[in-house]
C-alpha atoms as a PDB file:
ATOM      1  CA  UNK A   1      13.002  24.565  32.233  1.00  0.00           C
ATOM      2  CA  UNK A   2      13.000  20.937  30.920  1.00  0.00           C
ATOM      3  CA  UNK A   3      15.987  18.865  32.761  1.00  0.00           C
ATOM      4  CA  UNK A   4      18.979  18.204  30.447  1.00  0.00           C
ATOM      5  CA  UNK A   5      17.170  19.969  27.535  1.00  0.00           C
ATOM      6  CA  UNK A   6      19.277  22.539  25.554  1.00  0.00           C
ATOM      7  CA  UNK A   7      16.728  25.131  24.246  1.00  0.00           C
ATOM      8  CA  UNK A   8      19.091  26.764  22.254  1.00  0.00           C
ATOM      9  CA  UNK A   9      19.482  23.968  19.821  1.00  0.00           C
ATOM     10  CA  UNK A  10      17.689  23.578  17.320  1.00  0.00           C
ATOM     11  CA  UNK A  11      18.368  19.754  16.776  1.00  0.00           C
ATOM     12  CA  UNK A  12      16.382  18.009  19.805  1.00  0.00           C
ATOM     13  CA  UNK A  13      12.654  18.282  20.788  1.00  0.00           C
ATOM     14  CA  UNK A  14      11.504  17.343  24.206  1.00  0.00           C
ATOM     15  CA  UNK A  15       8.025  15.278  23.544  1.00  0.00           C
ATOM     16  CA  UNK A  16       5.615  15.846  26.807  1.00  0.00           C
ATOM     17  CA  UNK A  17       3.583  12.524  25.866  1.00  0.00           C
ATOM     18  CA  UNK A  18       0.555  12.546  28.447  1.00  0.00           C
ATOM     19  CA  UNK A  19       0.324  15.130  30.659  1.00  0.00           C
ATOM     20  CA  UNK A  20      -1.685  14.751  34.215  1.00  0.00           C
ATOM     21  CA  UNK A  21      -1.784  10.429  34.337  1.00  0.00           C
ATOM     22  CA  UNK A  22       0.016  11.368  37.740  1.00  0.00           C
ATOM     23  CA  UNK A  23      -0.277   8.271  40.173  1.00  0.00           C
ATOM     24  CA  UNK A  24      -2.091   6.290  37.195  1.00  0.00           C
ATOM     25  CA  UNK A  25       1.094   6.271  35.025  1.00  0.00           C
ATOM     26  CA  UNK A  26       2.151   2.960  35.598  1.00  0.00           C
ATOM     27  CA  UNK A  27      -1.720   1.651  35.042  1.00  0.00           C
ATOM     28  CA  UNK A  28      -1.827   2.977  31.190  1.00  0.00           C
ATOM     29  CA  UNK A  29       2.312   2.023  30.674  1.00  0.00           C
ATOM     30  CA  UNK A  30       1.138  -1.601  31.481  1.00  0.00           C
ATOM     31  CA  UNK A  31      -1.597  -1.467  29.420  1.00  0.00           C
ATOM     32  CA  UNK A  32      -0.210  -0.257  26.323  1.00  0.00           C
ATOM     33  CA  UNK A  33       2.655  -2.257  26.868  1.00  0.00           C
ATOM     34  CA  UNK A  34      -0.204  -4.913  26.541  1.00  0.00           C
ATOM     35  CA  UNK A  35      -1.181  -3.542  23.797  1.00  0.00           C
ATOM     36  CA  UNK A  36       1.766  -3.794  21.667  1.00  0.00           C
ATOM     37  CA  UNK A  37       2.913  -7.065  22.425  1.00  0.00           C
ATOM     38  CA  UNK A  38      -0.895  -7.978  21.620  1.00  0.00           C
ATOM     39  CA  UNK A  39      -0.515  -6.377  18.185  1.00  0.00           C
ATOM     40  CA  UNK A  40       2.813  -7.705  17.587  1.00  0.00           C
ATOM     41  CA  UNK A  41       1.737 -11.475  18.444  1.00  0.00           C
ATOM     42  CA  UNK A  42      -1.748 -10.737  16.332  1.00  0.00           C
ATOM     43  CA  UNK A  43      -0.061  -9.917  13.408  1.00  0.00           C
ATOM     44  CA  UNK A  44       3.292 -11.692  13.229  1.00  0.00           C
ATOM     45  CA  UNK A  45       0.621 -14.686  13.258  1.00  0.00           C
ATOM     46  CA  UNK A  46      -1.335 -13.506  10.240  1.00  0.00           C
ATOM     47  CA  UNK A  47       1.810 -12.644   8.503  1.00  0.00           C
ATOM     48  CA  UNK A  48       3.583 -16.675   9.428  1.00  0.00           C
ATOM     49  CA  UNK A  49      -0.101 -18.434   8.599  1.00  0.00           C
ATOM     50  CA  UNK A  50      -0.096 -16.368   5.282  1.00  0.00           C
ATOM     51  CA  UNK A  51       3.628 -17.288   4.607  1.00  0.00           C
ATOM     52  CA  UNK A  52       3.392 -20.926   5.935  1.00  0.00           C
ATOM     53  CA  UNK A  53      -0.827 -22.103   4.703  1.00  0.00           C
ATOM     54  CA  UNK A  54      -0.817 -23.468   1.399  1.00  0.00           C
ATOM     55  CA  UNK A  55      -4.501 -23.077   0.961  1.00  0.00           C
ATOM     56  CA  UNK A  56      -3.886 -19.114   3.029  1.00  0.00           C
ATOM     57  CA  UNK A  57      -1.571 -18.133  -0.240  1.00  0.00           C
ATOM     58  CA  UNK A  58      -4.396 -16.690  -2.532  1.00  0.00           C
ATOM     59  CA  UNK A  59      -4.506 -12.628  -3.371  1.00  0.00           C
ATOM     60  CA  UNK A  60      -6.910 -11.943  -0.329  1.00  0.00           C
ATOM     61  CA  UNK A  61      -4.685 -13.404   2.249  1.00  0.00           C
ATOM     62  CA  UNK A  62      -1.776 -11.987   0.498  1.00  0.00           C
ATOM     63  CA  UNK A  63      -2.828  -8.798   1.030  1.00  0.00           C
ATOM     64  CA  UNK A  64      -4.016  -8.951   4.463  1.00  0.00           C
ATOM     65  CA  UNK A  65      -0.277 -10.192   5.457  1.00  0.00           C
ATOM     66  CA  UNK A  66       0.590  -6.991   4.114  1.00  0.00           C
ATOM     67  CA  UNK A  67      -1.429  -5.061   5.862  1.00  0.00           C
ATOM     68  CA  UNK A  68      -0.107  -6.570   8.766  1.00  0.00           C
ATOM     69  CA  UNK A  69       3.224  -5.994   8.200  1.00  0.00           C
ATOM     70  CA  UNK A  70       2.197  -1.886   7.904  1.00  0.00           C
ATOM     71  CA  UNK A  71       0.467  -2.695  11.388  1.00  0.00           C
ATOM     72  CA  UNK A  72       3.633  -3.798  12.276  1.00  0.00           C
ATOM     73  CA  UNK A  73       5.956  -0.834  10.865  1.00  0.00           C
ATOM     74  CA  UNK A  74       3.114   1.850  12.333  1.00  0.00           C
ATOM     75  CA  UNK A  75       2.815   0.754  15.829  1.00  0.00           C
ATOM     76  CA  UNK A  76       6.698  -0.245  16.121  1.00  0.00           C
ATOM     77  CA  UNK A  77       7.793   3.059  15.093  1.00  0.00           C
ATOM     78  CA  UNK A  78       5.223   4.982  17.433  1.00  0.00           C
ATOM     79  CA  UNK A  79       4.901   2.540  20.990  1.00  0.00           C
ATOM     80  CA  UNK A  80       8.701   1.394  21.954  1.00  0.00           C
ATOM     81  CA  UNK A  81       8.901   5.479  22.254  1.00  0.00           C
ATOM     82  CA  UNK A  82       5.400   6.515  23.696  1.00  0.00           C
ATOM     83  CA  UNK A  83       6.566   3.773  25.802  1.00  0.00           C
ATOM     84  CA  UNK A  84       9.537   5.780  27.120  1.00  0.00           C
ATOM     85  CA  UNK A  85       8.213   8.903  27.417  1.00  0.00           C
ATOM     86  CA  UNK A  86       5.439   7.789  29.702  1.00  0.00           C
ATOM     87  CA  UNK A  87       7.795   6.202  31.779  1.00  0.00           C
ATOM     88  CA  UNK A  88      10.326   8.791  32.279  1.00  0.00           C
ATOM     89  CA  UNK A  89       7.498  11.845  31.940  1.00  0.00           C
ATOM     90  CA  UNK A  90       8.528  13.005  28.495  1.00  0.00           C
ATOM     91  CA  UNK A  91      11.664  12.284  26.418  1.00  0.00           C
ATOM     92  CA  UNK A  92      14.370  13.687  24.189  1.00  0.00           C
ATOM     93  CA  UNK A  93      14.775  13.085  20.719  1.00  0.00           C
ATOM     94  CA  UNK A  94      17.133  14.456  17.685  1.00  0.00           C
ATOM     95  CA  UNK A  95      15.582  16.238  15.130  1.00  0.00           C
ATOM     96  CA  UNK A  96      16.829  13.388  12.476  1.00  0.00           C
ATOM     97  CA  UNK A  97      15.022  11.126  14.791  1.00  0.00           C
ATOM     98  CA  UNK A  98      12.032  12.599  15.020  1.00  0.00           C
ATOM     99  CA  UNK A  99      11.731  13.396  10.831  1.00  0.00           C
ATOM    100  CA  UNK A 100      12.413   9.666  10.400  1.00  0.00           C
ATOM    101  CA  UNK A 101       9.143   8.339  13.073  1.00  0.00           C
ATOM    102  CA  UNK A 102       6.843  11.199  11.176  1.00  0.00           C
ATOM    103  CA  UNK A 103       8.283   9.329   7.680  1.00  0.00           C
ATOM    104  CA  UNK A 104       8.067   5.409   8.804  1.00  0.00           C
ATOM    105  CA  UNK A 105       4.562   6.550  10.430  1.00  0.00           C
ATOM    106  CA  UNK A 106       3.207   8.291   7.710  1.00  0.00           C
ATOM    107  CA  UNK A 107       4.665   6.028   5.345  1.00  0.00           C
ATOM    108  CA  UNK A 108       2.915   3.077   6.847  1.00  0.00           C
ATOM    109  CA  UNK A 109      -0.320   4.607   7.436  1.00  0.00           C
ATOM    110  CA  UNK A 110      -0.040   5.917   3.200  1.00  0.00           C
ATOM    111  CA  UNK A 111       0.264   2.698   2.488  1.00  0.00           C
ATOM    112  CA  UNK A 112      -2.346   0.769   4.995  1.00  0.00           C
ATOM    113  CA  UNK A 113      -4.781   3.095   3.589  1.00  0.00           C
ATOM    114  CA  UNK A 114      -3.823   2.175  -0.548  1.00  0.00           C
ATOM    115  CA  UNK A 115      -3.787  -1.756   0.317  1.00  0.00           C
ATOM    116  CA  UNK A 116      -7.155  -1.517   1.311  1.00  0.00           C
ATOM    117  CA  UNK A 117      -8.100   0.136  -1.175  1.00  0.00           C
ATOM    118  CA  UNK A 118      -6.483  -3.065  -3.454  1.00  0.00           C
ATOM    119  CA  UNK A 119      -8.010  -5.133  -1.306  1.00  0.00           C
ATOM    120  CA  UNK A 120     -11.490  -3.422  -1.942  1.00  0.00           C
ATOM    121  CA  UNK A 121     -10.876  -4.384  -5.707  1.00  0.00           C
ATOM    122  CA  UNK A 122     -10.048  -7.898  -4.945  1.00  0.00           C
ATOM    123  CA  UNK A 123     -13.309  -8.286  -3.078  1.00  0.00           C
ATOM    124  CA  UNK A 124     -15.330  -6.658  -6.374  1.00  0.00           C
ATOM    125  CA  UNK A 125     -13.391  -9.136  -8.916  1.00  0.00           C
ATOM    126  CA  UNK A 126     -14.160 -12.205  -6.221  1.00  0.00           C
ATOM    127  CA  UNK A 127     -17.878 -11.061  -5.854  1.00  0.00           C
ATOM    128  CA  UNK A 128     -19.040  -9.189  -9.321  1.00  0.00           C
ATOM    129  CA  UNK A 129     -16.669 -10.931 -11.907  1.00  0.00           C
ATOM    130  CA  UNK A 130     -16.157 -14.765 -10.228  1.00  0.00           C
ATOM    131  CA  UNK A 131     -15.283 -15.963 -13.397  1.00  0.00           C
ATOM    132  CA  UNK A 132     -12.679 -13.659 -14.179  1.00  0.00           C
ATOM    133  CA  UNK A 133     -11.041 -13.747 -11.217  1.00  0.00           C
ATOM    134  CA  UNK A 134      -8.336 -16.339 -11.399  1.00  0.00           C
ATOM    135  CA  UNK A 135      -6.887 -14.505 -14.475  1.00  0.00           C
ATOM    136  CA  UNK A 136      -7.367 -11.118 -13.540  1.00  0.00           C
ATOM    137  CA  UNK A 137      -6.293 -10.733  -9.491  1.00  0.00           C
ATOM    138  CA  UNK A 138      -3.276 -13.224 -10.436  1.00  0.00           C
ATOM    139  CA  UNK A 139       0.208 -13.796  -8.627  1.00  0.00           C
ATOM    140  CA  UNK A 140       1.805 -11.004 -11.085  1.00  0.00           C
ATOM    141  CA  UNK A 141      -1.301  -8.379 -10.080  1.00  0.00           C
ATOM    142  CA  UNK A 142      -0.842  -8.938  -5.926  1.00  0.00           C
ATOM    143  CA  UNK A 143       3.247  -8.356  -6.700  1.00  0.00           C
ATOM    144  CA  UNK A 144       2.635  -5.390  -8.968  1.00  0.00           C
ATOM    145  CA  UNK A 145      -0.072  -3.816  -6.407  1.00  0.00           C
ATOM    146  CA  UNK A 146       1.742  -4.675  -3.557  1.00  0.00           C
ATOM    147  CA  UNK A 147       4.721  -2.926  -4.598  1.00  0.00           C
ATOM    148  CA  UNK A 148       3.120   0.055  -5.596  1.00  0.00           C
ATOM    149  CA  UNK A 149       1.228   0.272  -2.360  1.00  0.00           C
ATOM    150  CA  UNK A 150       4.491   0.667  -0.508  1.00  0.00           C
ATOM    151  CA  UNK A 151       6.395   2.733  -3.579  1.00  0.00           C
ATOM    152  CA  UNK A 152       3.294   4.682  -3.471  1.00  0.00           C
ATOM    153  CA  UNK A 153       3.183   5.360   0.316  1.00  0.00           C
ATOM    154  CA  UNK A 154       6.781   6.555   0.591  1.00  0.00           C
ATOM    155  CA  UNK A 155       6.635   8.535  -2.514  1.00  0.00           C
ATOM    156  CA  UNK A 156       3.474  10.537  -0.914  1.00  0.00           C
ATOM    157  CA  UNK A 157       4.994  11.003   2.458  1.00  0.00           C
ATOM    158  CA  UNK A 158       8.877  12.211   0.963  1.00  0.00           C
ATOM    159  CA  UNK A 159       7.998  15.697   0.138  1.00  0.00           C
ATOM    160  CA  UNK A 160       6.038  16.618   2.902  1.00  0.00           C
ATOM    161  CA  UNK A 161       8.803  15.310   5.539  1.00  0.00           C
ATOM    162  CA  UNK A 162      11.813  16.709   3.258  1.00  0.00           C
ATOM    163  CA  UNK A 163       9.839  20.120   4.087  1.00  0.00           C
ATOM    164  CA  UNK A 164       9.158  19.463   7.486  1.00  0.00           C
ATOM    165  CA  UNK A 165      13.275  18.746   7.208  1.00  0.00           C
ATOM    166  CA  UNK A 166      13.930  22.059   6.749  1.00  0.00           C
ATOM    167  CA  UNK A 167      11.831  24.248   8.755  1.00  0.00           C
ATOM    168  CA  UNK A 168      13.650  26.659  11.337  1.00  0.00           C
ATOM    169  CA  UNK A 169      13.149  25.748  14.665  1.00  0.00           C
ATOM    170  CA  UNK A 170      14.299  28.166  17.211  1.00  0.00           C
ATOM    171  CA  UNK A 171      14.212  29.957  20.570  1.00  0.00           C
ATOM    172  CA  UNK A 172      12.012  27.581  23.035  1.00  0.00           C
ATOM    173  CA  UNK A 173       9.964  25.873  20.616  1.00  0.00           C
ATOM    174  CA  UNK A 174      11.219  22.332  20.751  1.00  0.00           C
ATOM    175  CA  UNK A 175       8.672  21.083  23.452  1.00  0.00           C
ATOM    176  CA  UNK A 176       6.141  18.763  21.205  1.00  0.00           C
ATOM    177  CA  UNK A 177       2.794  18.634  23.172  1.00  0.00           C
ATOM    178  CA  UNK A 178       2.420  15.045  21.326  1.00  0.00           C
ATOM    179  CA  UNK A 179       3.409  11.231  21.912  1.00  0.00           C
ATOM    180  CA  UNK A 180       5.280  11.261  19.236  1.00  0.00           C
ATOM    181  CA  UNK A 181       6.279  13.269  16.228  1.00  0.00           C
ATOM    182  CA  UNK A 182       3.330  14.731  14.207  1.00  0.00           C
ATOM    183  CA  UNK A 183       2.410  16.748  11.515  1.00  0.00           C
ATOM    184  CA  UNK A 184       0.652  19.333  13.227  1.00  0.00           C
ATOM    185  CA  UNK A 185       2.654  19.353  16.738  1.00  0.00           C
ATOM    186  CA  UNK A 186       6.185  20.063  14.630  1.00  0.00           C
ATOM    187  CA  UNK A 187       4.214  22.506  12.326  1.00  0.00           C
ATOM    188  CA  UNK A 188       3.269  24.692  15.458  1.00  0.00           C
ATOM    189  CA  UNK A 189       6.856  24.542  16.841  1.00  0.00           C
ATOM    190  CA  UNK A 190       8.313  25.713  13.834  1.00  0.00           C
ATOM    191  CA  UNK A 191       9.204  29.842  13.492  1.00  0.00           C
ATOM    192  CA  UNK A 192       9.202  29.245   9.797  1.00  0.00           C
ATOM    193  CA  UNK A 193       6.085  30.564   7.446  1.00  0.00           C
ATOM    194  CA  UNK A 194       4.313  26.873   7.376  1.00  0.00           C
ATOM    195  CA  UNK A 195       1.089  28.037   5.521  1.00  0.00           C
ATOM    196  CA  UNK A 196       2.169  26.491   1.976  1.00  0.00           C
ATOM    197  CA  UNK A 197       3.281  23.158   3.853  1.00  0.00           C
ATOM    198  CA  UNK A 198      -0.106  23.101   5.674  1.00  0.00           C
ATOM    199  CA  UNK A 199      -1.546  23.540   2.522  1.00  0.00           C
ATOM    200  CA  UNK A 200       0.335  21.013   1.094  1.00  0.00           C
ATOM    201  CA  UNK A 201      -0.567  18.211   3.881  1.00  0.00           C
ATOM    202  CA  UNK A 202      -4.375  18.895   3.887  1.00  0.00           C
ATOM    203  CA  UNK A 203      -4.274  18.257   0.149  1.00  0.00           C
ATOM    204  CA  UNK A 204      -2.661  15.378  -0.734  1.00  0.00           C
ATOM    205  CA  UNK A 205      -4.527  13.586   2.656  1.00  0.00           C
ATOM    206  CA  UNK A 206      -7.711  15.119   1.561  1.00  0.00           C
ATOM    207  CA  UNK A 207      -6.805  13.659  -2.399  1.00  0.00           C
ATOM    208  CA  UNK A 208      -5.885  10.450  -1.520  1.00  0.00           C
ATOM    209  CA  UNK A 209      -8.419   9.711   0.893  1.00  0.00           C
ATOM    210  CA  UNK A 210     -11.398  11.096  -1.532  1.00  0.00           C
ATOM    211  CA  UNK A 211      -9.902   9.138  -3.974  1.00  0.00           C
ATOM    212  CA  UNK A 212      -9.443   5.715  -2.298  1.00  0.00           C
ATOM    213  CA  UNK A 213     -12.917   6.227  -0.164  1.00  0.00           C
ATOM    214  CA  UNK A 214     -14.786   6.942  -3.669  1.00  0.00           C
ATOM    215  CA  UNK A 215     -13.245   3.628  -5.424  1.00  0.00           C
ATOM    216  CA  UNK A 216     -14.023   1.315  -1.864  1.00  0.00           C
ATOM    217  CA  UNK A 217     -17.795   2.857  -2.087  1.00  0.00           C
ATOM    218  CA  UNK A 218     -17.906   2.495  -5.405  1.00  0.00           C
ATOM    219  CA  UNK A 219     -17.003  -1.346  -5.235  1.00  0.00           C
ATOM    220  CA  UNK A 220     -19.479  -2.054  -2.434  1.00  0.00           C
ATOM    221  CA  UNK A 221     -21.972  -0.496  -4.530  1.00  0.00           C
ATOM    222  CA  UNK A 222     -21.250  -3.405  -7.091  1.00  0.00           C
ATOM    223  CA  UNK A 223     -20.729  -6.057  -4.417  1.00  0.00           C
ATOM    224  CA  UNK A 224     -24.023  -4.797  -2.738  1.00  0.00           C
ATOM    225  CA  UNK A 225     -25.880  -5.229  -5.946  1.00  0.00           C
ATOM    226  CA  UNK A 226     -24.583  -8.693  -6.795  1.00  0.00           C
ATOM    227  CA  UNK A 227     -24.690  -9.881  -3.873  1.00  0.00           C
ATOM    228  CA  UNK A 228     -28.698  -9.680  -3.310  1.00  0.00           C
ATOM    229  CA  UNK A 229     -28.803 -11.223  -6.625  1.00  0.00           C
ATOM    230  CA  UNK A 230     -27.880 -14.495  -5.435  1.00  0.00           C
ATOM    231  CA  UNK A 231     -30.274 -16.905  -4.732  1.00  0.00           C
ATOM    232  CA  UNK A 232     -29.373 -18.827  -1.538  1.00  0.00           C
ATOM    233  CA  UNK A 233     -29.292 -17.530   1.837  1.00  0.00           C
ATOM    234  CA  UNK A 234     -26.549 -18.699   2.822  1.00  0.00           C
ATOM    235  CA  UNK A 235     -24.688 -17.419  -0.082  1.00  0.00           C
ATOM    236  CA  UNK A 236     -25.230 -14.204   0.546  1.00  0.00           C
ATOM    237  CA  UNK A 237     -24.461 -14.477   4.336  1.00  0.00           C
ATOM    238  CA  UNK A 238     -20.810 -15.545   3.237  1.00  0.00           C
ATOM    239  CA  UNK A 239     -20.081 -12.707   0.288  1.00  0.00           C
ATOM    240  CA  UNK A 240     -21.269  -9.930   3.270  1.00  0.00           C
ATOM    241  CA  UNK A 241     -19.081 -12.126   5.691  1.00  0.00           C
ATOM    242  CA  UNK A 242     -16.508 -11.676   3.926  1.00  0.00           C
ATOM    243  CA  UNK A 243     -16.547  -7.991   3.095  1.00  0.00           C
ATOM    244  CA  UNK A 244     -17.756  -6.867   6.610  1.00  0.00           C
ATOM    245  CA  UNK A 245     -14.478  -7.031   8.064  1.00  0.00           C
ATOM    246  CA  UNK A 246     -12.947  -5.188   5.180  1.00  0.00           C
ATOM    247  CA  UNK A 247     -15.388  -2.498   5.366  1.00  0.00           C
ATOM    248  CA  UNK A 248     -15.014  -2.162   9.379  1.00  0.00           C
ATOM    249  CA  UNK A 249     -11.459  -1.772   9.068  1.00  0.00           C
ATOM    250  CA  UNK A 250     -11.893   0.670   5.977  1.00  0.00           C
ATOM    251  CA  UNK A 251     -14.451   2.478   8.503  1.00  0.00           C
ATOM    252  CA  UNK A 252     -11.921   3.210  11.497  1.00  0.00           C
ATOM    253  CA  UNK A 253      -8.791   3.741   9.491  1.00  0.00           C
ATOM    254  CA  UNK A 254     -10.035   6.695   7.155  1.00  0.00           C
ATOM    255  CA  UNK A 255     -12.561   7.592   9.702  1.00  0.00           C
ATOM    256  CA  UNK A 256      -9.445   8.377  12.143  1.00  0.00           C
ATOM    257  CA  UNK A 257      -7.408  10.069   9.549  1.00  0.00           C
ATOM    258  CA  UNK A 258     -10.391  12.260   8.418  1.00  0.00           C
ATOM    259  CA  UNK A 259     -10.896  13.552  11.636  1.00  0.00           C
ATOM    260  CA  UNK A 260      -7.303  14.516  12.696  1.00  0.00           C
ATOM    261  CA  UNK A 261      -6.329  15.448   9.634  1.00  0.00           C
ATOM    262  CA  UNK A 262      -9.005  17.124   7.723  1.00  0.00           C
ATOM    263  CA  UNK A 263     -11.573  18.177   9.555  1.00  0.00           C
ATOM    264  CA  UNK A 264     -10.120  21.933  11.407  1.00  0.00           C
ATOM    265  CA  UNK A 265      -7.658  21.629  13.828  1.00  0.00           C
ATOM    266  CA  UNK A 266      -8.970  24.825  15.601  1.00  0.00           C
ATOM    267  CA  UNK A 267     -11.770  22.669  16.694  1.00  0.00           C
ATOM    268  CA  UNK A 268      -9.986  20.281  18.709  1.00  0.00           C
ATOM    269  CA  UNK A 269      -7.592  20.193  21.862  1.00  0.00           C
ATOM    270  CA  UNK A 270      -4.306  18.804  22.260  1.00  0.00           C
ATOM    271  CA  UNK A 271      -6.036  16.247  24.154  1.00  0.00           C
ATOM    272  CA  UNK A 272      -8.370  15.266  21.827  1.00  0.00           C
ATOM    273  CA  UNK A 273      -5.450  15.105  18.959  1.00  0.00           C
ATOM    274  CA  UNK A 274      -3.933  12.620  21.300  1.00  0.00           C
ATOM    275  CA  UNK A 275      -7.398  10.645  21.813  1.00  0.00           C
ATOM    276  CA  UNK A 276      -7.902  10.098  18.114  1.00  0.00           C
ATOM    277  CA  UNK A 277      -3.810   9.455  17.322  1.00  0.00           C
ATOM    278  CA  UNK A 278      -4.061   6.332  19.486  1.00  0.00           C
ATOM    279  CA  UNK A 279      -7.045   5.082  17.606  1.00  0.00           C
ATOM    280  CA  UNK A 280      -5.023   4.465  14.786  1.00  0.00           C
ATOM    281  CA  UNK A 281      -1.823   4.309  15.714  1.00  0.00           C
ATOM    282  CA  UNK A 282      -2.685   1.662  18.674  1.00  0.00           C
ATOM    283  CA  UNK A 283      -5.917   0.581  18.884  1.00  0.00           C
ATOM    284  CA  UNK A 284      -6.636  -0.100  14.774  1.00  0.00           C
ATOM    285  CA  UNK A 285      -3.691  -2.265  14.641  1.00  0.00           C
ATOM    286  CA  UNK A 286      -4.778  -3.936  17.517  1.00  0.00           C
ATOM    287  CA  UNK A 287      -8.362  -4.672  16.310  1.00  0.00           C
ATOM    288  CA  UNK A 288      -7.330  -5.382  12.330  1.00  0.00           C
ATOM    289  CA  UNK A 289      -5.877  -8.895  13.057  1.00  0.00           C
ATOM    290  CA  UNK A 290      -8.960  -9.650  15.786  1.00  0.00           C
ATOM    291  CA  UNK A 291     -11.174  -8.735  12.995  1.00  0.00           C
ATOM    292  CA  UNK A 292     -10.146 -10.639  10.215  1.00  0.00           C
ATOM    293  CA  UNK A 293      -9.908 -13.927  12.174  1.00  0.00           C
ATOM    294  CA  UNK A 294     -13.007 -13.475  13.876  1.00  0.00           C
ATOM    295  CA  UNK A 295     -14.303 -13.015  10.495  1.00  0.00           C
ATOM    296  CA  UNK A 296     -13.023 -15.453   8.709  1.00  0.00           C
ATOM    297  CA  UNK A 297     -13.299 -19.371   9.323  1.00  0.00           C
ATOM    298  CA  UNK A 298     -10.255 -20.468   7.109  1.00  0.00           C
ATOM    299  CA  UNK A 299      -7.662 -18.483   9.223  1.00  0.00           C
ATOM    300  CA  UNK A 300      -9.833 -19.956  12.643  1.00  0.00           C
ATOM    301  CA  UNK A 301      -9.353 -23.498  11.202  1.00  0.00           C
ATOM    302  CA  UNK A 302      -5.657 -22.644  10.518  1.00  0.00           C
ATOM    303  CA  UNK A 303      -4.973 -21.628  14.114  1.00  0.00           C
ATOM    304  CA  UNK A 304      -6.572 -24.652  15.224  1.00  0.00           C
ATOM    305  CA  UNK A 305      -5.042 -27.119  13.280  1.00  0.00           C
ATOM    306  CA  UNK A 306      -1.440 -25.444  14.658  1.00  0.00           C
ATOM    307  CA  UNK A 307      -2.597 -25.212  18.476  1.00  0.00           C
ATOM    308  CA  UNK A 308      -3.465 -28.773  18.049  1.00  0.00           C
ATOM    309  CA  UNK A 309      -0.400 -29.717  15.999  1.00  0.00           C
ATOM    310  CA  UNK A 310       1.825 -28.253  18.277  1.00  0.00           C
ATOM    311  CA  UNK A 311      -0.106 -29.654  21.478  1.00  0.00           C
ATOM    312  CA  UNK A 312       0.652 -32.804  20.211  1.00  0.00           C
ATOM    313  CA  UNK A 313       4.207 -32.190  19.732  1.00  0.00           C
ATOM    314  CA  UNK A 314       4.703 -31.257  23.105  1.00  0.00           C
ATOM    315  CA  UNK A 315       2.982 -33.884  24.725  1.00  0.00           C
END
């Protein structure tokens, strides 16, 4: 029996986290306690150079400090928790608790997934239709896409959880062999008929991601095209430059939702459901902001003018 864990309530879960790190424990709580203060430092920076650049405050940047902030929402709501259940081997949370992490999460990850997808359109107007561009991907279009990205993301994810809201749990099923609280962890626990609800979450991932996946290829198709019709070299070096890291981040996002979410769960192992959660609930976040300023020159120069600005200040 689980210490201090009623099991006939039906309003706690006991969440096992990683089972068998015995002496290495500490080693991988150190490390993704690295992690996150990594990914909150990476992204808090994009977000403050965004908010702070002049010459940063165009629709591209725009939207990249917004898909930091989701970075930010997604990893805060899953690591200050993983966090405690590796430390004390597992942890108890309320039912309420754990509906609102699968809501923030999937939330967050809804909406990560539809600003690329916006993003993926600004690169196509900024590529194919140059001329156009200052019209079309305007002030009014990043506010109006923006907030439909996040209305959008919580509207998707608000039926699914209300379900998951009322499911019976009973008996012994409240140990979640998860880090946190997921989909298809809570689904198993639940003494409930969940068949229509599984139903329900394969299709509207499987809809949205079809549907944002087609539209990205479909704009890289364009880009592609017009971009070996430019002339120069170098040119062309910097419209791919500036895509790549879009498309690399499109890559492990939907590539990581695809496979935990889509493909048949019969196939995989508790332990492999765990592998592929922390790519994109840890490591995507952490790579996103190392990406795009790798990538990109005008963010490096940014950084550099404010290292050196506030080296001077200080000495």
């Amino acid at each position: 029996m689980i210490p201090g864990l009623n099991l006939s309530s039906v309003n706690d879960f006991f969440i096992v986290g990683f089972e068998n790190l015995h002496n290495v424990w500490i080693v991988f709580f150190i490390v993704l306690l690295l992690i996150y203060m990594a990914i909150l430092a990476g992204n808090f920076l994009i977000i403050l150079l965004v908010s702070t650049t002049s010459c940063l405050q165009t629709p591209m940047y725009i939207f990249l400090s917004q898909l930091s902030l989701s970075d930010l929402v997604l990893t805060s709501t899953i690591c200050p928790n993983t966090l405690l259940v590796i430390f004390n081997d597992g942890s108890t949370i309320s039912k309420v608790g754990c509906i609102t992490q699968l809501f923030t999460f999937s939330m967050s990850m809804a909406t990560e997934c539809l600003l690329l997808t916006v993003m993926s359109y600004d690169r196509y107007v900024a590529i194919c239709k140059p001329m156009r561009y200052v019209t079309t991907v305007n002030f009014t279009f990043c506010l109006k896409s923006i907030a439909f990205c996040w209305a959008s993301g919580s509207l998707l994810t608000i039926l699914a959880t209300a379900l998951i809201f009322g499911l019976d749990f009973c008996g012994s099923n409240v140990v979640v062999n998860h880090f946190f609280c997921d989909y298809g962890p809570l689904l198993h626990l639940s003494c409930s008929d969940t068949s229509v609800l599984e139903i329900l979450v394969v299709i509207i991932v499987t809809h949205e991601t079809t549907i944002e996946m087609v539209f990205i290829f479909s704009t890289y198709v364009c880009i592609v095209r017009s971009v070996l019709k430019i002339s120069t070299t170098t040119g062309k070096e910097k419209a791919f430059s500036t895509c790549s890291s879009h498309l690399t981040v499109v890559c492990m996002c939907f590539g990581s939702l695809i496979a935990i979410y889509v493909s048949p769960s019969g196939k995989k192992t508790s332990t492999m459901n765990k592998v592929l959660s922390l790519l994109y609930t840890v490591v995507t976040p952490l790579l996103n902001p190392i990406i795009y300023s790798l990538k990109n020159q005008e963010i490096q120069i940014t950084i550099v003018k404010r290292f050196n600005k506030l080296r001077r200040l200080l000495t």
